[in-house]
ModelCIF file with pLDDT and N, C-alpha, C, O atoms, coordinates in Angstrom:
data_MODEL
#
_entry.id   MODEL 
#
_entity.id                         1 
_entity.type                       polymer 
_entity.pdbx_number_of_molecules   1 
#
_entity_poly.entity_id                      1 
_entity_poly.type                           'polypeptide(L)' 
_entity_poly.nstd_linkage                   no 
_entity_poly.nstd_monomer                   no 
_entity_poly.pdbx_seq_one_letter_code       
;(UNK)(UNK)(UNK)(UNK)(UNK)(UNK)(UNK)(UNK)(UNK)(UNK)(UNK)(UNK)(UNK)(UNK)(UNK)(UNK)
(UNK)(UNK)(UNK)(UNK)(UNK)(UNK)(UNK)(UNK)(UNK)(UNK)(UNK)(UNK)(UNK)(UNK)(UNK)(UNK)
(UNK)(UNK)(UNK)(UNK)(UNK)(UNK)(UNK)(UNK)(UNK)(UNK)(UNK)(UNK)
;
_entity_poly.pdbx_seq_one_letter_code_can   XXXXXXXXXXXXXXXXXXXXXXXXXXXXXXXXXXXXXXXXXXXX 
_entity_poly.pdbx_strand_id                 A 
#
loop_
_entity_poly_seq.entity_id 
_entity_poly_seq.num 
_entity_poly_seq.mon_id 
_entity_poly_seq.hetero 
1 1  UNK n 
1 2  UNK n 
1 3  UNK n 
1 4  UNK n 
1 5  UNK n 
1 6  UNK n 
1 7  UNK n 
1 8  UNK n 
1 9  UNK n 
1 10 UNK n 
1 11 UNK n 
1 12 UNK n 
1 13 UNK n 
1 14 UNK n 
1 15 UNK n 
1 16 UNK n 
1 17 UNK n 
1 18 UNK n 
1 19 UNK n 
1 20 UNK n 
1 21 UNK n 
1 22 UNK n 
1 23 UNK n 
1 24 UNK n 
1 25 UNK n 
1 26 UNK n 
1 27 UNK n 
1 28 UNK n 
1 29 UNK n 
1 30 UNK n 
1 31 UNK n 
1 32 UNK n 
1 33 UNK n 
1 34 UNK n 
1 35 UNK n 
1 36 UNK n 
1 37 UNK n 
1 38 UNK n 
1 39 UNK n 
1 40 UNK n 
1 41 UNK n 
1 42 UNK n 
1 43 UNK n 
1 44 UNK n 
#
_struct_asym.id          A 
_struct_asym.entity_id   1 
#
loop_
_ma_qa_metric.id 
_ma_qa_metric.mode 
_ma_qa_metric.name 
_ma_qa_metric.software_group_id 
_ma_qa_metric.type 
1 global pLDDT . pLDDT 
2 local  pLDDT . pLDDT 
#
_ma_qa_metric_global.metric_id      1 
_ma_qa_metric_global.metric_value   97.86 
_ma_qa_metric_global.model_id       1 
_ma_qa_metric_global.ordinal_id     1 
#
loop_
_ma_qa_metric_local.label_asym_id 
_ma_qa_metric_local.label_comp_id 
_ma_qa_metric_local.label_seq_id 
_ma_qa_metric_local.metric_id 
_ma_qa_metric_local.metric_value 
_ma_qa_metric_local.model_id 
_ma_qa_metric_local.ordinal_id 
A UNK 1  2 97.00 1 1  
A UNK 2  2 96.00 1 2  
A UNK 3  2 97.00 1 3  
A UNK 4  2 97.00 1 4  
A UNK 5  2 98.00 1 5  
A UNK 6  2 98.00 1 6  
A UNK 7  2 98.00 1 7  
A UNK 8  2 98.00 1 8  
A UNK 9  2 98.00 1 9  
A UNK 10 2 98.00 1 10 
A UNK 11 2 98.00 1 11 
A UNK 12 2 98.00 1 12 
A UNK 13 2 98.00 1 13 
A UNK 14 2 98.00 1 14 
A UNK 15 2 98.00 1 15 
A UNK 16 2 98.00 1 16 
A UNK 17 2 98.00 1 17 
A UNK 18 2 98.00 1 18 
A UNK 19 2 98.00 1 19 
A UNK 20 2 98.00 1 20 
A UNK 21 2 97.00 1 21 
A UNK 22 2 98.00 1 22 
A UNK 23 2 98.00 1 23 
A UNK 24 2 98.00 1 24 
A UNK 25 2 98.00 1 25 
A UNK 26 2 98.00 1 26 
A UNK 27 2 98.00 1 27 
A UNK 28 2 98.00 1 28 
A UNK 29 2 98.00 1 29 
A UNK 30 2 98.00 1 30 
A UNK 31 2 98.00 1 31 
A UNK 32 2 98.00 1 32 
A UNK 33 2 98.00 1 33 
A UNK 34 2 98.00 1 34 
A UNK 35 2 98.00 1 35 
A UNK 36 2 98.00 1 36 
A UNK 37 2 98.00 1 37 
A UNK 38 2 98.00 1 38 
A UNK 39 2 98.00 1 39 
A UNK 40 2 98.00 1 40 
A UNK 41 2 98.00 1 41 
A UNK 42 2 98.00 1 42 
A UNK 43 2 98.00 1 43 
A UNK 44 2 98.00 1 44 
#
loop_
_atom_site.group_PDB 
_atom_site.id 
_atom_site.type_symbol 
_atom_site.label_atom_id 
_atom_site.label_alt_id 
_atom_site.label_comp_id 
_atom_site.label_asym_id 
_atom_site.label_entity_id 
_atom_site.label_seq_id 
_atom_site.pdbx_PDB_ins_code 
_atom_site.Cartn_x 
_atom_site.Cartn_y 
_atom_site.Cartn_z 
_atom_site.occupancy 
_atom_site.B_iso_or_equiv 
_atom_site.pdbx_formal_charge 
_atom_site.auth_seq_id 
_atom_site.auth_comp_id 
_atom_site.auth_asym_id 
_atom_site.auth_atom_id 
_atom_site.pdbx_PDB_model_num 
ATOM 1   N N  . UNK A 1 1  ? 39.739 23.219 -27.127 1.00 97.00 ? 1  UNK A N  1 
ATOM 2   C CA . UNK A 1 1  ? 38.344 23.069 -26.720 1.00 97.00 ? 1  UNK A CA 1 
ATOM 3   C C  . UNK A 1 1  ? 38.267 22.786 -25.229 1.00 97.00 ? 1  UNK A C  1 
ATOM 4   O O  . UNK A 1 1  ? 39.109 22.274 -24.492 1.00 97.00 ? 1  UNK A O  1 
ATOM 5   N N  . UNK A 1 2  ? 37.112 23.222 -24.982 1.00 96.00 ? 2  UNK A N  1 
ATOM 6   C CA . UNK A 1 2  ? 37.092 23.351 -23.054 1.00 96.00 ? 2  UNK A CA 1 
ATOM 7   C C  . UNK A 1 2  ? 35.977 22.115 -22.553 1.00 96.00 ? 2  UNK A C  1 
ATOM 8   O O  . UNK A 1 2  ? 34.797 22.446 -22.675 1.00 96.00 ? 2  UNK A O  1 
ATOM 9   N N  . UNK A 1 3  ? 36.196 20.922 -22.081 1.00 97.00 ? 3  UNK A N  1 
ATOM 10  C CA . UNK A 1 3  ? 35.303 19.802 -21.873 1.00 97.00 ? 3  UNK A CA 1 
ATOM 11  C C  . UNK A 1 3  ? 34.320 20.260 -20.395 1.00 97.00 ? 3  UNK A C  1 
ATOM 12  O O  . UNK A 1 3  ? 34.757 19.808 -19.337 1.00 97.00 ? 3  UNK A O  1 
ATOM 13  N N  . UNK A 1 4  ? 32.955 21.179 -20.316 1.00 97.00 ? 4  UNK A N  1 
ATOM 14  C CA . UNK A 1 4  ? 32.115 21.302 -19.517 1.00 97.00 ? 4  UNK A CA 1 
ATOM 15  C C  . UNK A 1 4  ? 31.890 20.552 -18.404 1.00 97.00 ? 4  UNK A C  1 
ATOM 16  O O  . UNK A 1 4  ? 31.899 19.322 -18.430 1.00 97.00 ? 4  UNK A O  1 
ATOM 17  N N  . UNK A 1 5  ? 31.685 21.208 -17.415 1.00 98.00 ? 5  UNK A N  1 
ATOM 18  C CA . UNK A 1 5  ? 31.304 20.096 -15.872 1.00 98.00 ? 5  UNK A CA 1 
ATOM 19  C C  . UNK A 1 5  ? 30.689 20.806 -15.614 1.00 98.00 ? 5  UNK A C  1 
ATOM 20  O O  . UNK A 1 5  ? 30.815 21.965 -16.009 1.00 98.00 ? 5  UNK A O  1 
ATOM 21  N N  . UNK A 1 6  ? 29.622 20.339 -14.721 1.00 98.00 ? 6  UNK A N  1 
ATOM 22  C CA . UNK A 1 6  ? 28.606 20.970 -13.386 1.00 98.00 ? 6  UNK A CA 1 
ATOM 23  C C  . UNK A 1 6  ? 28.872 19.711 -12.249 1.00 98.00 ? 6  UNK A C  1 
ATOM 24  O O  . UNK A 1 6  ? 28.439 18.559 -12.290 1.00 98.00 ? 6  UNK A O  1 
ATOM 25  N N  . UNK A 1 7  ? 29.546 20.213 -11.455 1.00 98.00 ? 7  UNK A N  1 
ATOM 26  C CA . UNK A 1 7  ? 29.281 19.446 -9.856  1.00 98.00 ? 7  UNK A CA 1 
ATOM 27  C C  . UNK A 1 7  ? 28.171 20.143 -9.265  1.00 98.00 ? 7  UNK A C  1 
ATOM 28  O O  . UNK A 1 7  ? 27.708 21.257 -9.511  1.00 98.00 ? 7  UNK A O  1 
ATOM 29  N N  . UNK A 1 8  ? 27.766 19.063 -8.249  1.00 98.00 ? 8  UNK A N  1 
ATOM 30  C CA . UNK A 1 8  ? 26.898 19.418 -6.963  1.00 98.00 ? 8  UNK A CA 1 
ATOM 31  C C  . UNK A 1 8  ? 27.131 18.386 -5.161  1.00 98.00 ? 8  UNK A C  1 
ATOM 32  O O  . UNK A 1 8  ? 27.918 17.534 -4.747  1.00 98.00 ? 8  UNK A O  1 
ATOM 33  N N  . UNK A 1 9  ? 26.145 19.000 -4.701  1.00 98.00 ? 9  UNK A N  1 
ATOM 34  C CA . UNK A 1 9  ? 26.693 18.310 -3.564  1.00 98.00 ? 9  UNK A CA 1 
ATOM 35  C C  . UNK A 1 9  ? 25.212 18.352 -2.879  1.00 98.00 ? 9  UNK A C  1 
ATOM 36  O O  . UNK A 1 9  ? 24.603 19.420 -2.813  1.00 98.00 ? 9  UNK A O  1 
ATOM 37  N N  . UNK A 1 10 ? 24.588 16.967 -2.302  1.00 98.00 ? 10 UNK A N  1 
ATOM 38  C CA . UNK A 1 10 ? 23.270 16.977 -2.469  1.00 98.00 ? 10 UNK A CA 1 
ATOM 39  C C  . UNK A 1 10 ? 23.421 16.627 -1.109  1.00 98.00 ? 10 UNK A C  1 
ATOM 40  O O  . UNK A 1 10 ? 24.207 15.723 -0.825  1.00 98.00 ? 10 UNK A O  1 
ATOM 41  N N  . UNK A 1 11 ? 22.574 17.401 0.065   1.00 98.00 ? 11 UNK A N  1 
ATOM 42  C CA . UNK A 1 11 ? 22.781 16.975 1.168   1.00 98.00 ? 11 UNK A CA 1 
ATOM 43  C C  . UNK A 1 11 ? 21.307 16.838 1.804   1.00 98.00 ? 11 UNK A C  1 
ATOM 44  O O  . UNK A 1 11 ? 20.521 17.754 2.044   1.00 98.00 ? 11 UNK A O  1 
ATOM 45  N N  . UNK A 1 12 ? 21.173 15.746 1.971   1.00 98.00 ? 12 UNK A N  1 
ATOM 46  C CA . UNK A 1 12 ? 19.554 14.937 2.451   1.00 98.00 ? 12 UNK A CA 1 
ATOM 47  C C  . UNK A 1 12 ? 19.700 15.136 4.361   1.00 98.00 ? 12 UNK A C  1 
ATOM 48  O O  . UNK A 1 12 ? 20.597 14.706 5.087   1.00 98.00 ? 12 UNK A O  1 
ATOM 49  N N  . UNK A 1 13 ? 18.666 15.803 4.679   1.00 98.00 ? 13 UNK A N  1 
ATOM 50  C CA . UNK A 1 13 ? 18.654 15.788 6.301   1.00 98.00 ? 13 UNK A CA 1 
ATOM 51  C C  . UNK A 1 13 ? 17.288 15.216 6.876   1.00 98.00 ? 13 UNK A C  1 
ATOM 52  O O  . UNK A 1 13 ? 16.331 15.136 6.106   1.00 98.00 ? 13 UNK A O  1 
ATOM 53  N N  . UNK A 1 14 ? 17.126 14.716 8.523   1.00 98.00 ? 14 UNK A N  1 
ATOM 54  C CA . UNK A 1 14 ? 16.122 13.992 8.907   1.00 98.00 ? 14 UNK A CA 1 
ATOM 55  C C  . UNK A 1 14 ? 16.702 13.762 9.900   1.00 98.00 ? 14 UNK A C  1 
ATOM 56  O O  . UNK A 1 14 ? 17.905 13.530 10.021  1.00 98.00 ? 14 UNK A O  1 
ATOM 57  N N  . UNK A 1 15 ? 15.326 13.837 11.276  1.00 98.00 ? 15 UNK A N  1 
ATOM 58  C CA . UNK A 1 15 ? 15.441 13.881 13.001  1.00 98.00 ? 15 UNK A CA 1 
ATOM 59  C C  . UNK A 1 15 ? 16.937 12.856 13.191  1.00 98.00 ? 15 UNK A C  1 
ATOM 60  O O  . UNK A 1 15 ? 17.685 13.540 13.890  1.00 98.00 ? 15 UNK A O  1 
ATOM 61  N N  . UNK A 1 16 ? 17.380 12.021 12.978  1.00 98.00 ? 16 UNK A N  1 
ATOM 62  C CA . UNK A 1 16 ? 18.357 11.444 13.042  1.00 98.00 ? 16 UNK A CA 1 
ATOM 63  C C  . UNK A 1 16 ? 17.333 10.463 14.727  1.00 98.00 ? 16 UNK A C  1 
ATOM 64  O O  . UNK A 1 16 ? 16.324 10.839 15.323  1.00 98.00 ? 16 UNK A O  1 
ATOM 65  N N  . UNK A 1 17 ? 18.257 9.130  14.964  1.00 98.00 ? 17 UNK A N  1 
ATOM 66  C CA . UNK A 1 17 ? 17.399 8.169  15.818  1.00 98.00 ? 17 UNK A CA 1 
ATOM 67  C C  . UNK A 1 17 ? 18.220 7.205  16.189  1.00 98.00 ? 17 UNK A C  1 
ATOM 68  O O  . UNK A 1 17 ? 19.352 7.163  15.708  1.00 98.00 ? 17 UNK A O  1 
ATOM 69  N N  . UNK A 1 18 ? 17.800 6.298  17.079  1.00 98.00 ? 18 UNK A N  1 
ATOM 70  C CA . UNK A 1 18 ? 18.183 4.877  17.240  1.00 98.00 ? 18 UNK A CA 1 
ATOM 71  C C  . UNK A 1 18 ? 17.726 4.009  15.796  1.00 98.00 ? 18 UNK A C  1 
ATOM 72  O O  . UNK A 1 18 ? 17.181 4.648  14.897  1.00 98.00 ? 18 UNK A O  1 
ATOM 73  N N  . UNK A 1 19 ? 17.857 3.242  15.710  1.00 98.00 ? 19 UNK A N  1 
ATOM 74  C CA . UNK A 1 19 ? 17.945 2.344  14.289  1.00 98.00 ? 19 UNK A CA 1 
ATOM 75  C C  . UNK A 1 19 ? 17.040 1.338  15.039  1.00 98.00 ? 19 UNK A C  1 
ATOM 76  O O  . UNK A 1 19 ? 16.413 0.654  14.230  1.00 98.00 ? 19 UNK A O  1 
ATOM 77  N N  . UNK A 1 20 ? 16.753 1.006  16.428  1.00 98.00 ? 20 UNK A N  1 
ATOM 78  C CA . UNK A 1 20 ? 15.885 0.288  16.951  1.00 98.00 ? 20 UNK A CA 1 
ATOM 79  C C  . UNK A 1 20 ? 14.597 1.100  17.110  1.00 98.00 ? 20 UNK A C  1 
ATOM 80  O O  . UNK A 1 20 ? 13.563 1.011  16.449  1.00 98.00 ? 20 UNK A O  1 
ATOM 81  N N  . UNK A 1 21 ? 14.878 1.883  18.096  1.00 97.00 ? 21 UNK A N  1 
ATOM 82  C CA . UNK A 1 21 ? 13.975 2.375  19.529  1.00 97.00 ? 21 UNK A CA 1 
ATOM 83  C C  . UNK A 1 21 ? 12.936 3.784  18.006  1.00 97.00 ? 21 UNK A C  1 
ATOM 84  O O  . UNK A 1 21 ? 11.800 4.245  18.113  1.00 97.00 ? 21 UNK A O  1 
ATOM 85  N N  . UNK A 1 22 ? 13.636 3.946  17.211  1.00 98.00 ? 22 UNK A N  1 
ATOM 86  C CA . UNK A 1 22 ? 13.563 4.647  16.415  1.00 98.00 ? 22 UNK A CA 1 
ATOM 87  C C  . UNK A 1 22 ? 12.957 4.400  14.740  1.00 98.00 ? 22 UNK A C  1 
ATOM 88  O O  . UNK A 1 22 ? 12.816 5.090  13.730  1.00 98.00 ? 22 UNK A O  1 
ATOM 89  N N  . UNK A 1 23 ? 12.686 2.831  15.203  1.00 98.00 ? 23 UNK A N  1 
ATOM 90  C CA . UNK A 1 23 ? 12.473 2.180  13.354  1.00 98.00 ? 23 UNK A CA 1 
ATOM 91  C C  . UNK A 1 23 ? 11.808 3.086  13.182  1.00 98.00 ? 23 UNK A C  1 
ATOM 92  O O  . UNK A 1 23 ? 11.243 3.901  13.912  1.00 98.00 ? 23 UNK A O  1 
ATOM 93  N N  . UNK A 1 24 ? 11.926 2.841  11.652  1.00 98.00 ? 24 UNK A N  1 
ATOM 94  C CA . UNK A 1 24 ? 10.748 3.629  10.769  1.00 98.00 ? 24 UNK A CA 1 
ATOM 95  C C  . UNK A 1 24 ? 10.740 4.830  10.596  1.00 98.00 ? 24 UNK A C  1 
ATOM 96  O O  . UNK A 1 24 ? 10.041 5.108  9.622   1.00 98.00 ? 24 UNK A O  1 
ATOM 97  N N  . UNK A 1 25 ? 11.308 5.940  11.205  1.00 98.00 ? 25 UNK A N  1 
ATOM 98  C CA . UNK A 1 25 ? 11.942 7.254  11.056  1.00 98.00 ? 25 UNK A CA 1 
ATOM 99  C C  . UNK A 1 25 ? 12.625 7.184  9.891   1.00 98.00 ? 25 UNK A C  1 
ATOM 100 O O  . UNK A 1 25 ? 13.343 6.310  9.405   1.00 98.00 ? 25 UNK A O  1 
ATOM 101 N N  . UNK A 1 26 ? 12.231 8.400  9.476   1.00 98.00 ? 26 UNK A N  1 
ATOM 102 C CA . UNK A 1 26 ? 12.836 8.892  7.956   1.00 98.00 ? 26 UNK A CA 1 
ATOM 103 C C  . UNK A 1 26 ? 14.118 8.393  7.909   1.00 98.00 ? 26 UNK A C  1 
ATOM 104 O O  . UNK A 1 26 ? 14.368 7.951  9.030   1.00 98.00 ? 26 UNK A O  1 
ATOM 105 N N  . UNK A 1 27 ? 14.997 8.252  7.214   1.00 98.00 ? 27 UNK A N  1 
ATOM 106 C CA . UNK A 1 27 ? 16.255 8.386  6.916   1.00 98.00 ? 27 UNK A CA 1 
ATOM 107 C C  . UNK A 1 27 ? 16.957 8.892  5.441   1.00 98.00 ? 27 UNK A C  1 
ATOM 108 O O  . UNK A 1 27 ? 16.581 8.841  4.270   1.00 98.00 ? 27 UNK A O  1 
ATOM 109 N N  . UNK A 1 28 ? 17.851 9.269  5.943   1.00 98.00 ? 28 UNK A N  1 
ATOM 110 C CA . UNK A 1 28 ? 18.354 10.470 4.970   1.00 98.00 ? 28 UNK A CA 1 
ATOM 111 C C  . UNK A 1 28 ? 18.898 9.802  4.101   1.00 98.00 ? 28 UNK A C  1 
ATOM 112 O O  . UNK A 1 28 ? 18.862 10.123 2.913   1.00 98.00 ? 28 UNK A O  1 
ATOM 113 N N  . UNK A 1 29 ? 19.612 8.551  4.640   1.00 98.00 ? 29 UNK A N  1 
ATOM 114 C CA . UNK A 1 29 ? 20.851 7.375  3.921   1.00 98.00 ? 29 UNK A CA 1 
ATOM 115 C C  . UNK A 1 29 ? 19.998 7.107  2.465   1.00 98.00 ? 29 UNK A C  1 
ATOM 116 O O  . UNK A 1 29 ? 20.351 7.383  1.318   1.00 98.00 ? 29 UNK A O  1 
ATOM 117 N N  . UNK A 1 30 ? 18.267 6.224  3.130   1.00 98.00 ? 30 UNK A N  1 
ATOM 118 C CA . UNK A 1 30 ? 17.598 5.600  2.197   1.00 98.00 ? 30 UNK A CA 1 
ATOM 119 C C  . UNK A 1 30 ? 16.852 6.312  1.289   1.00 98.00 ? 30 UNK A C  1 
ATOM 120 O O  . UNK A 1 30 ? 16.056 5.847  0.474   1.00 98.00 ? 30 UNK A O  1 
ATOM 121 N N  . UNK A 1 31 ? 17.291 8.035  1.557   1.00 98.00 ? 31 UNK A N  1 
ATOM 122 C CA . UNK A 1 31 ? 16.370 8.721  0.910   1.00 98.00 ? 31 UNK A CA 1 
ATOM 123 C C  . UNK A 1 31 ? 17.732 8.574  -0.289  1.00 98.00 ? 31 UNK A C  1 
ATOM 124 O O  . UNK A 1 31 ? 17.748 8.241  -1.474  1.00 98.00 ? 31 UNK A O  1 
ATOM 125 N N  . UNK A 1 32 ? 18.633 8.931  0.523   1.00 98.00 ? 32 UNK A N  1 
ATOM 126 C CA . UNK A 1 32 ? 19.793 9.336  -1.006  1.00 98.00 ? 32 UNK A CA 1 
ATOM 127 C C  . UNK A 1 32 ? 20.231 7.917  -2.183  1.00 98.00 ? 32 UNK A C  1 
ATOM 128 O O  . UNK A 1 32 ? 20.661 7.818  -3.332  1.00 98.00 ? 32 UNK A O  1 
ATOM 129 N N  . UNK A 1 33 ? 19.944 7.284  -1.424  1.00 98.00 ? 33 UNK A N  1 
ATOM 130 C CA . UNK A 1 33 ? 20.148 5.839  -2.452  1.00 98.00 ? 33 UNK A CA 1 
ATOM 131 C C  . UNK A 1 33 ? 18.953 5.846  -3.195  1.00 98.00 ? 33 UNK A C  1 
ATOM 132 O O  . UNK A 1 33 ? 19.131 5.721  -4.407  1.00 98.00 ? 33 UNK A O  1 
ATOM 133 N N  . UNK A 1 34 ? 18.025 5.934  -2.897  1.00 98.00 ? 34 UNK A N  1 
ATOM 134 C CA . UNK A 1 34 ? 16.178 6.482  -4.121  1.00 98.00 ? 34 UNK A CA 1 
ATOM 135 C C  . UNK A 1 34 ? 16.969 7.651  -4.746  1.00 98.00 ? 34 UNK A C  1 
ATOM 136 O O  . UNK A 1 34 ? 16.855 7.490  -5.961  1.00 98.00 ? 34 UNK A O  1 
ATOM 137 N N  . UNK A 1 35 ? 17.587 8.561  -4.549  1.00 98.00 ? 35 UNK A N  1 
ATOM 138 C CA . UNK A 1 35 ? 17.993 9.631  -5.543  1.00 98.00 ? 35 UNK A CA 1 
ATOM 139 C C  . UNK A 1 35 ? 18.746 9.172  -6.371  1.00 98.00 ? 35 UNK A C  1 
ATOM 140 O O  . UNK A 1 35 ? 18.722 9.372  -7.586  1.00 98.00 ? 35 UNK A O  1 
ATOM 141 N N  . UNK A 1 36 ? 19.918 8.119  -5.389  1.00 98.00 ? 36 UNK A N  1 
ATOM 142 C CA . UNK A 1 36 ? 21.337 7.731  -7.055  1.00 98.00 ? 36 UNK A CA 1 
ATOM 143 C C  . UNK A 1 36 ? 20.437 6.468  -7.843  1.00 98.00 ? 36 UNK A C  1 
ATOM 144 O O  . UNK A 1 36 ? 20.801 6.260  -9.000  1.00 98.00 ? 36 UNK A O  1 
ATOM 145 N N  . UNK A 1 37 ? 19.594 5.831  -7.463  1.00 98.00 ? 37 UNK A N  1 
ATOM 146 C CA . UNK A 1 37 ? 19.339 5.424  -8.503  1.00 98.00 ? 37 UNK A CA 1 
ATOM 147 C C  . UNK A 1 37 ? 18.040 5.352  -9.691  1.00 98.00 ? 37 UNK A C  1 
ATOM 148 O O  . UNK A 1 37 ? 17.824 4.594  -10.637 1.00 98.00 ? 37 UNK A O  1 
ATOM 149 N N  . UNK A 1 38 ? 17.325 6.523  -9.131  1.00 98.00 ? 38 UNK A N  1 
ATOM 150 C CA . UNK A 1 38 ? 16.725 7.332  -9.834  1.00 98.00 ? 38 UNK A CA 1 
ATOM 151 C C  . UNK A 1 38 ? 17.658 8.167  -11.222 1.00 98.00 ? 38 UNK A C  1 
ATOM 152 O O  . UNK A 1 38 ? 17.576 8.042  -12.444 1.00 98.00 ? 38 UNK A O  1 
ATOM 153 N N  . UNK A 1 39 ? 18.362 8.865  -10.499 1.00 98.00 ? 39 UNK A N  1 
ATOM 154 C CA . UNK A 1 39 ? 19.358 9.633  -11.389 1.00 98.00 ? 39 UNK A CA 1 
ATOM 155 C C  . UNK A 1 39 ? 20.327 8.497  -12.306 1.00 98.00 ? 39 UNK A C  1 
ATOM 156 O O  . UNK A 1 39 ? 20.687 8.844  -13.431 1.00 98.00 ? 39 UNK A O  1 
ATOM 157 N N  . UNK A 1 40 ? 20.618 7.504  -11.917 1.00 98.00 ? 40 UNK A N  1 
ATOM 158 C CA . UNK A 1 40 ? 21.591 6.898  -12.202 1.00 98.00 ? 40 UNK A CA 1 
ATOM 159 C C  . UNK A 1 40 ? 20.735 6.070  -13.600 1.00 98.00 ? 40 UNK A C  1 
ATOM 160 O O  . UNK A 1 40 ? 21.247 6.046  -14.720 1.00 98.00 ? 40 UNK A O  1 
ATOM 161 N N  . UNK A 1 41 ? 19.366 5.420  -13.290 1.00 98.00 ? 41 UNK A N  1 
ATOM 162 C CA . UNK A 1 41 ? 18.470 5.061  -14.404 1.00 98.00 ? 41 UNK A CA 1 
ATOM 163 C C  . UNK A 1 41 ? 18.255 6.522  -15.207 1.00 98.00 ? 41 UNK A C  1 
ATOM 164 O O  . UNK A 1 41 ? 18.282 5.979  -16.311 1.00 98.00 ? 41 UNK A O  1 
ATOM 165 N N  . UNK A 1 42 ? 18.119 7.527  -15.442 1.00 98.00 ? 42 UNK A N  1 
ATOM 166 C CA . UNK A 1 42 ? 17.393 8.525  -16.402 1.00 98.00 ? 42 UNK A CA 1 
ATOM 167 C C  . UNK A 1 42 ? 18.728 8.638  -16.637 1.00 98.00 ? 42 UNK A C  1 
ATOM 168 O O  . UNK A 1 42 ? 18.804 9.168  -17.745 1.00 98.00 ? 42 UNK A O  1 
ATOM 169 N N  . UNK A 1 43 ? 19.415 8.512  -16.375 1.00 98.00 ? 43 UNK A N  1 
ATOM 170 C CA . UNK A 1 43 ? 20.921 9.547  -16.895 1.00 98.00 ? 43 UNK A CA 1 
ATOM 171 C C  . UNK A 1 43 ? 21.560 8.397  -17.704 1.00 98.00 ? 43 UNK A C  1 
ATOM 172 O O  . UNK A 1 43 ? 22.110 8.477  -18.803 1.00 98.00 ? 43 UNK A O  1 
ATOM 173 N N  . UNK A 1 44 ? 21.410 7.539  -17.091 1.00 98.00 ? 44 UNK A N  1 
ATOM 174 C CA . UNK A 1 44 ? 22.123 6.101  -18.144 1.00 98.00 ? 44 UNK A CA 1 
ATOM 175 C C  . UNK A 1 44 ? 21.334 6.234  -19.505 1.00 98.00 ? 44 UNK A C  1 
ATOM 176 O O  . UNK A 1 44 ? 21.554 5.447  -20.426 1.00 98.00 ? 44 UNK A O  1 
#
């Protein structure tokens, strides 16, 4: 018997900034941590 996988590779982009001069600009980091644990609650 053959045990199924699907990988992916999820790549979040945004203007990129200073972390000061720049608050509040999107970020890609805090977008992808709202995705794992979105996914991580429905999938559990």
């Amino acid at each position: 018997a053959g045990l199924g996988s699907k990988r992916y590779k999820l790549v979040v982009k945004g203007k990129g900034g200073h972390s000061w001069g720049a608050f509040g600009l999107a970020n890609p980091h805090h977008a992808l941590g709202k995705a794992i644990d979105l996914f991580s609650q429905s999938a559990w």
